[in-house]
Protein backbone atom coordinates (compact mmCIF):
# COMPACT_ATOMS: atom_id res chain seq x y z
CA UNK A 1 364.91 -51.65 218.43
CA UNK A 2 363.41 -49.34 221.29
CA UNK A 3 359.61 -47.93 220.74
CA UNK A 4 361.64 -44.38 219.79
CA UNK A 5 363.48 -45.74 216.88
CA UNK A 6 360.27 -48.66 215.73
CA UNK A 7 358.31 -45.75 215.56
CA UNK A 8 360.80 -43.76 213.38
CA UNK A 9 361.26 -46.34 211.10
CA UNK A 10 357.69 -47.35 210.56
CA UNK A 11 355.88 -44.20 210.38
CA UNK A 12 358.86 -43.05 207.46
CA UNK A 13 357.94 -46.68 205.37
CA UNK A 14 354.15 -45.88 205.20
CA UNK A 15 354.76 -41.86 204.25
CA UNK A 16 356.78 -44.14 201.37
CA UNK A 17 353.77 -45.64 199.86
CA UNK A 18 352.01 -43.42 196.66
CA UNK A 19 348.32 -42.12 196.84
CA UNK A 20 347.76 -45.06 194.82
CA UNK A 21 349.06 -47.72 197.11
CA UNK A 22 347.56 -46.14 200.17
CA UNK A 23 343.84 -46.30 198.38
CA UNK A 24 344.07 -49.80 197.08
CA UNK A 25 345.45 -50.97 200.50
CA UNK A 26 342.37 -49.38 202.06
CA UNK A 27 339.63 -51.00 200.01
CA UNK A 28 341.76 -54.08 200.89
CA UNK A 29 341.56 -53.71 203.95
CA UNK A 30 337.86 -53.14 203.91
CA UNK A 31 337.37 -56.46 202.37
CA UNK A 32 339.47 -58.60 204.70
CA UNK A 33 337.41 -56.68 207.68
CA UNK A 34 333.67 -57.61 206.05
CA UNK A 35 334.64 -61.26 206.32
CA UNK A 36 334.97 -61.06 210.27
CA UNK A 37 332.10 -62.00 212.14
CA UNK A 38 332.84 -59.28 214.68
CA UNK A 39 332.52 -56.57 212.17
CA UNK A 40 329.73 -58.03 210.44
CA UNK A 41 327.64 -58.41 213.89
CA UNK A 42 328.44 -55.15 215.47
CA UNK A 43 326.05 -51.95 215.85
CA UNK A 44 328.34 -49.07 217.00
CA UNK A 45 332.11 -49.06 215.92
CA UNK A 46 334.52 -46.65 216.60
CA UNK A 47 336.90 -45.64 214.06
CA UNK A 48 339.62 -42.83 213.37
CA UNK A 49 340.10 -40.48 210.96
CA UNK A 50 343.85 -41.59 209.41
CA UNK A 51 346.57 -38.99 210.00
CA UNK A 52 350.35 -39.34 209.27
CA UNK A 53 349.66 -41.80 206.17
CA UNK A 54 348.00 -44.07 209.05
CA UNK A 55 345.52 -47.06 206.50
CA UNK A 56 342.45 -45.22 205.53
CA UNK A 57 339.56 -46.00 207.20
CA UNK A 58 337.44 -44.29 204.71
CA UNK A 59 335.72 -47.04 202.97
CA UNK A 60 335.35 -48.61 206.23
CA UNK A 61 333.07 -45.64 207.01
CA UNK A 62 330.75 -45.61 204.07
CA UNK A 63 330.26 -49.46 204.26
CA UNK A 64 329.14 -49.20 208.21
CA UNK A 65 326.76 -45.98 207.88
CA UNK A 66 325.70 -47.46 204.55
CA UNK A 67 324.93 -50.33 206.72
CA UNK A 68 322.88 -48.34 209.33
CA UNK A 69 325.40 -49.24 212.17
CA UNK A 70 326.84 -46.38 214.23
CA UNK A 71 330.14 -45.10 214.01
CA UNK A 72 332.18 -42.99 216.43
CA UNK A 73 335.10 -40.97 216.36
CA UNK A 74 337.78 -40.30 218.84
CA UNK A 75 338.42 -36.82 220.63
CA UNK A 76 341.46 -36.00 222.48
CA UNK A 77 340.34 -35.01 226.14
CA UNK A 78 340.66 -31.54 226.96
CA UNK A 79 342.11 -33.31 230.69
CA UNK A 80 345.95 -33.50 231.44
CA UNK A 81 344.85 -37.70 231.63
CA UNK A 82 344.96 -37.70 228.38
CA UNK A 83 341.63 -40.31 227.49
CA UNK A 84 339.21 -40.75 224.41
CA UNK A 85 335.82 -39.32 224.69
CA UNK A 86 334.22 -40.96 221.64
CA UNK A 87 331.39 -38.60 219.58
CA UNK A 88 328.73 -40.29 216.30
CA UNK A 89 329.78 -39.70 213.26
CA UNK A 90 327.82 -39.42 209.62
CA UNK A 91 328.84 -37.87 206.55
CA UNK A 92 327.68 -34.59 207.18
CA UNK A 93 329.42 -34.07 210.94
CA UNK A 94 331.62 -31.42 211.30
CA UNK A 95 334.60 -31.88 212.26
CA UNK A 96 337.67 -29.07 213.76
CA UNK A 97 341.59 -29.99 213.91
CA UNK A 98 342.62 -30.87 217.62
CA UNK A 99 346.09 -29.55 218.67
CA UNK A 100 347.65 -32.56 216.98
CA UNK A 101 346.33 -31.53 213.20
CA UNK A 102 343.50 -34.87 213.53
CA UNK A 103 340.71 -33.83 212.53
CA UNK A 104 337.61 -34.43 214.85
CA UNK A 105 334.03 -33.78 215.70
CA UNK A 106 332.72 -31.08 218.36
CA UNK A 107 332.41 -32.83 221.67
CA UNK A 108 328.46 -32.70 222.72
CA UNK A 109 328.56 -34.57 226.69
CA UNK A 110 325.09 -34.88 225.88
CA UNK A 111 325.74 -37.13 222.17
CA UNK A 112 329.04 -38.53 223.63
CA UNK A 113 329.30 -42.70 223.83
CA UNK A 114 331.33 -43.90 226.66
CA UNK A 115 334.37 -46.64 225.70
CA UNK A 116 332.19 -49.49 227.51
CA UNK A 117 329.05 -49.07 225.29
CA UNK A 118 331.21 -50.21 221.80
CA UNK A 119 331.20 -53.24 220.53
CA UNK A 120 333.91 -53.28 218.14
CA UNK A 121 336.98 -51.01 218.14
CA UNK A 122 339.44 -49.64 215.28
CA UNK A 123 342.27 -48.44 215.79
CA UNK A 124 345.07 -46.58 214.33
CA UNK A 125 348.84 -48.06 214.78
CA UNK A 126 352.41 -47.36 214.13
CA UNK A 127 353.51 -51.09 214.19
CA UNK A 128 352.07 -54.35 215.50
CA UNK A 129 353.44 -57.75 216.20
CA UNK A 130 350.99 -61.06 216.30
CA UNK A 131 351.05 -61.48 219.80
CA UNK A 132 348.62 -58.57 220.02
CA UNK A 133 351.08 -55.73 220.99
CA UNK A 134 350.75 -52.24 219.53
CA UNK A 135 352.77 -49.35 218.98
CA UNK A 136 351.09 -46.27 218.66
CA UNK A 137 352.32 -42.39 218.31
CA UNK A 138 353.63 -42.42 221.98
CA UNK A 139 350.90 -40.24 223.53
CA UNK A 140 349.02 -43.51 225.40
CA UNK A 141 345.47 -42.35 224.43
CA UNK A 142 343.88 -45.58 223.55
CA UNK A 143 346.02 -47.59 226.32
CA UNK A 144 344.46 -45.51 229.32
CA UNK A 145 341.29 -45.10 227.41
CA UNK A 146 341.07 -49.04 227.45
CA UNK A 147 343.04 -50.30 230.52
CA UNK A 148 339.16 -51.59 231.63
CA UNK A 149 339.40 -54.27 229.35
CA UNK A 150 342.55 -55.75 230.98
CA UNK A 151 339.85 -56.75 233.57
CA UNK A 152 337.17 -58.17 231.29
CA UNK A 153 337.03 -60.03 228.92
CA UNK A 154 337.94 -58.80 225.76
CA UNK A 155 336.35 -61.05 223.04
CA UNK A 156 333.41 -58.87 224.10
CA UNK A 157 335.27 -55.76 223.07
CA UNK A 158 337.24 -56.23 219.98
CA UNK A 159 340.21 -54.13 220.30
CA UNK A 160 341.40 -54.51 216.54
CA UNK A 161 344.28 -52.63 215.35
CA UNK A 162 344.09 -51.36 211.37
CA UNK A 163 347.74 -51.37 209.17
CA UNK A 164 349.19 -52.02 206.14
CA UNK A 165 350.99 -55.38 206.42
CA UNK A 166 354.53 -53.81 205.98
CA UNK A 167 353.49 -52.48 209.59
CA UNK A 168 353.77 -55.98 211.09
CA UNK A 169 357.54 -56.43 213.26
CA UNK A 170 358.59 -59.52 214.58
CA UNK A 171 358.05 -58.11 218.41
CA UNK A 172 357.16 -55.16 220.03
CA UNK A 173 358.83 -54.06 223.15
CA UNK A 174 355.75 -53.67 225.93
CA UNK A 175 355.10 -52.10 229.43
CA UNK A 176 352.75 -53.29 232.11
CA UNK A 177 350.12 -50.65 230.85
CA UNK A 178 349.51 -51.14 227.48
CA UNK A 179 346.52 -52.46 226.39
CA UNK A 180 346.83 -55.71 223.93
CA UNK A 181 344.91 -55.78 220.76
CA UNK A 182 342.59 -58.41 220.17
CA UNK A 183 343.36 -58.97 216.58
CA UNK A 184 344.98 -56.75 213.51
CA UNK A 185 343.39 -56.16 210.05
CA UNK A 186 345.98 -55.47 207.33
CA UNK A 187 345.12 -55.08 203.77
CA UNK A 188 345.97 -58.94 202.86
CA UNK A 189 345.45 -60.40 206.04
CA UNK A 190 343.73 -60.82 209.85
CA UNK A 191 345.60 -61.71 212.65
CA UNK A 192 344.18 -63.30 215.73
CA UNK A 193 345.52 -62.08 218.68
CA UNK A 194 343.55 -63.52 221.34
């Protein structure tokens, strides 16, 4: 299958899954993440806010701030490049609709976190395979955002991609550009991709 017609058929079998099945997979996937060392041992995490039936990351979020580590959320650049700015996050941010319907917080240059100064990152995916390659909604945010870690090493970084397992595909077609995840977190299981 080409990216076009993965990304068809994967976004349409997660929009499948009831209210119910979306929630349970989320606290699953919660509990498969607070086993991970990385997760357990970092300070300021980036998440997303799910869109499209993308895994929750909801109970991810309480657990973290109830933790006292610091959690950031993604902003779509206002630049043609099309790169993350990344802005805090607690319960009581408020947060606007970008052009794509996500919501997001108000970007603050002064309160904004550059990519390098996170220690773990979460993020959302259309489909992923276990060699560490990603699909995402086509728009190659998190691939430029990240291209730095091509040249460092990455078990530094963790680049972990969030799903339900029916996202996993046997293999992803990939360009030169995109970034590789470092692992993926489903709601029954962790992949190491490294």
């Amino acid at each position: 299958m080409t990216k076009v017609e993965l990304r068809q058929s994967l976004r349409q079998r997660r929009r499948q899954l009831s209210l119910e099945q979306r929630e349970l997979a989320a606290k699953n996937l919660l509990l498969q993440l607070k086993k991970l060392p990385f997760y357990q041992a970092a300070q300021h995490i980036a998440l997303y806010l799910e869109n499209d039936a993308e895994i929750s990351t909801q109970f991810i979020l309480e657990d973290a701030l109830a933790l006292k580590k610091n959690c950031y959320l993604p902003i779509l650049s206002a630049e043609p490049n099309n790169f993350l700015s990344f802005m805090p996050y607690q319960r009581d941010t408020l947060l606007v609709a970008n052009q794509f319907g996500i919501l997001e917080p108000v970007f603050v240059s002064e309160q904004a976190i550059s990519p390098q100064q996170l220690d773990l990152v979460l993020c959302p995916l259309v489909a992923f395979d276990q060699q560490g390659n990603r699909l995402g909604m086509g728009g190659g945010f998190y691939d430029r955002t990240f291209a730095f870690t091509k040249q460092t090493l990455s078990a530094a970084r963790p680049l972990i991609g969030l799903a339900y397992e029916l996202q996993q595909v046997s293999q992803i077609p990939h360009d030169d550009w995109d970034v590789a995840l470092t692992g993926v977190v489903t709601d029954t299981h962790y992949y190491d991709c490294n």
